[in-house]
Protein backbone atom coordinates (compact mmCIF):
# COMPACT_ATOMS: atom_id res chain seq x y z
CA UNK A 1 106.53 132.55 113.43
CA UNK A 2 103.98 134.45 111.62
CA UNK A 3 101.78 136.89 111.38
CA UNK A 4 97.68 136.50 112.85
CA UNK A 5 94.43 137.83 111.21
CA UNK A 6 90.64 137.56 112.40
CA UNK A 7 88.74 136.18 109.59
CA UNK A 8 85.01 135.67 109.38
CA UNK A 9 83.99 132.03 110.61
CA UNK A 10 82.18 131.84 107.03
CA UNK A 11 85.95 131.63 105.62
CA UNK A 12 87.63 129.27 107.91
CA UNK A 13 87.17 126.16 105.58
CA UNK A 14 89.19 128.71 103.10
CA UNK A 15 91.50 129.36 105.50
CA UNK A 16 92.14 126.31 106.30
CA UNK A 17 92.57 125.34 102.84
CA UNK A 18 94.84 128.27 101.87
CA UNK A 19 97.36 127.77 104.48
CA UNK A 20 97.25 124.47 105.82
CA UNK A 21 97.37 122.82 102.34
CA UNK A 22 98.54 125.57 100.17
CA UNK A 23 101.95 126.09 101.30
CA UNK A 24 102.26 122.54 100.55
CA UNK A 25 101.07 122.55 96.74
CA UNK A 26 103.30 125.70 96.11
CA UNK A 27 106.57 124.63 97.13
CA UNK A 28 105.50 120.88 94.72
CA UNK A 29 105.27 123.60 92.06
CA UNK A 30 108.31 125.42 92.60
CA UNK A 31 110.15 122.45 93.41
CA UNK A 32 109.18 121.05 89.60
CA UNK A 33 110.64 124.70 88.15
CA UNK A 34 113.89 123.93 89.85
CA UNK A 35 114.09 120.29 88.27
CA UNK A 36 112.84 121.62 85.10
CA UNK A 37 115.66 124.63 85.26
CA UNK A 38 118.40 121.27 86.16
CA UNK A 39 117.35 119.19 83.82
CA UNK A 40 117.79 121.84 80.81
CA UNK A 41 121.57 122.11 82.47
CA UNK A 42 121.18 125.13 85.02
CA UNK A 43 123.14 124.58 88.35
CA UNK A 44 120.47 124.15 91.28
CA UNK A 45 121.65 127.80 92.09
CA UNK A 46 120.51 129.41 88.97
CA UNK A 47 117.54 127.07 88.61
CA UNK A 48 116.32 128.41 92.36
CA UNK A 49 116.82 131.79 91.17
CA UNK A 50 115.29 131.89 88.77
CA UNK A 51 112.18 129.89 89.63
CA UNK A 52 111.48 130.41 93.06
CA UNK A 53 109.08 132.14 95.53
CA UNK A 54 110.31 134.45 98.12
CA UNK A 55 109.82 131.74 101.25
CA UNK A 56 112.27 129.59 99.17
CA UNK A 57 114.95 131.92 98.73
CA UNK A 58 114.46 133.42 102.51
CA UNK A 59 114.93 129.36 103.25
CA UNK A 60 118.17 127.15 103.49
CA UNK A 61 115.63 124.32 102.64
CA UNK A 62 115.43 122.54 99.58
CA UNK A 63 111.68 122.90 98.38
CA UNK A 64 110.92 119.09 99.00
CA UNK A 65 111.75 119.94 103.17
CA UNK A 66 109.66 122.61 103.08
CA UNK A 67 106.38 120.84 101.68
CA UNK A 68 106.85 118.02 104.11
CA UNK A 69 106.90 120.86 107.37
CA UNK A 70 104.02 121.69 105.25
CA UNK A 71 102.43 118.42 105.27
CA UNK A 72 100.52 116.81 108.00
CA UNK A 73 100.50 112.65 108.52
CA UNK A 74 97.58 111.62 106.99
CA UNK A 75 95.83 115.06 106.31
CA UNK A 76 94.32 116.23 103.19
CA UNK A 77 97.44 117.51 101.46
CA UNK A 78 99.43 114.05 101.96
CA UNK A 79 96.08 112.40 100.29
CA UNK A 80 95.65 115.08 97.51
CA UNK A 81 99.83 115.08 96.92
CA UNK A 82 99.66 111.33 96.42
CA UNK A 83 96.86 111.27 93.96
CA UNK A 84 98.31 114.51 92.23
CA UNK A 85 101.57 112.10 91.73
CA UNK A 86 99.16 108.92 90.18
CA UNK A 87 97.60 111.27 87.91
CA UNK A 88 94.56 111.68 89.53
C-alpha cells in the first residue's frame, strides 16, 4: 500500500498530522482547481490535467472519493473540513 519510515517519537504528532489529515486537505484543494477549471468551461478532463497532483491522476477516483478514504468518522480532519466549509 505504501511505503514505511522510522521517525523520531518527537515527530509523531507531525506525522500524524501530515498523513492522517493531510492527504485529506490536499485532495479539498485540488478538488476546488478542478471546479474552478469547469466552471471557466474546461471539460473535467482538461480541468484534472491541468490542476491535479500525481495521486489524482494515478487514481480512477474523483478527488471528493479520495478525501473521504482519507477521512476518518469523527477524527480531526472531518471536524477541521467542516469548519473550513463554515468559514471558520
Amino acid at each position: 500500500m505504501g511505503r514505511t519510515v522510522r521517525i523520531e517519537e518527537r515527530l509523531m504528532d507531525a506525522a500524524t498530522a501530515m498523513n492522517g489529515c493531510g492527504p485529506a486537505y490536499v485532495y479539498r484543494m485540488v478538488e476546488a482547481w478542478i471546479d474552478a477549471g469547469i466552471k471557466v468551461r474546461f471539460s473535467y478532463e482538461v480541468a484534472r490535467t491541468l490542476g491535479a497532483a500525481a495521486p489524482v491522476l494515478a487514481s480512477e477516483e474523483h478527488p471528493a472519493a479520495l478525501k473521504t478514504a482519507a477521512t476518518a468518522p469523527a477524527g480531526c480532519t472531518i471536524v477541521r473540513a467542516v469548519l473550513a466549509a463554515a468559514g471558520a
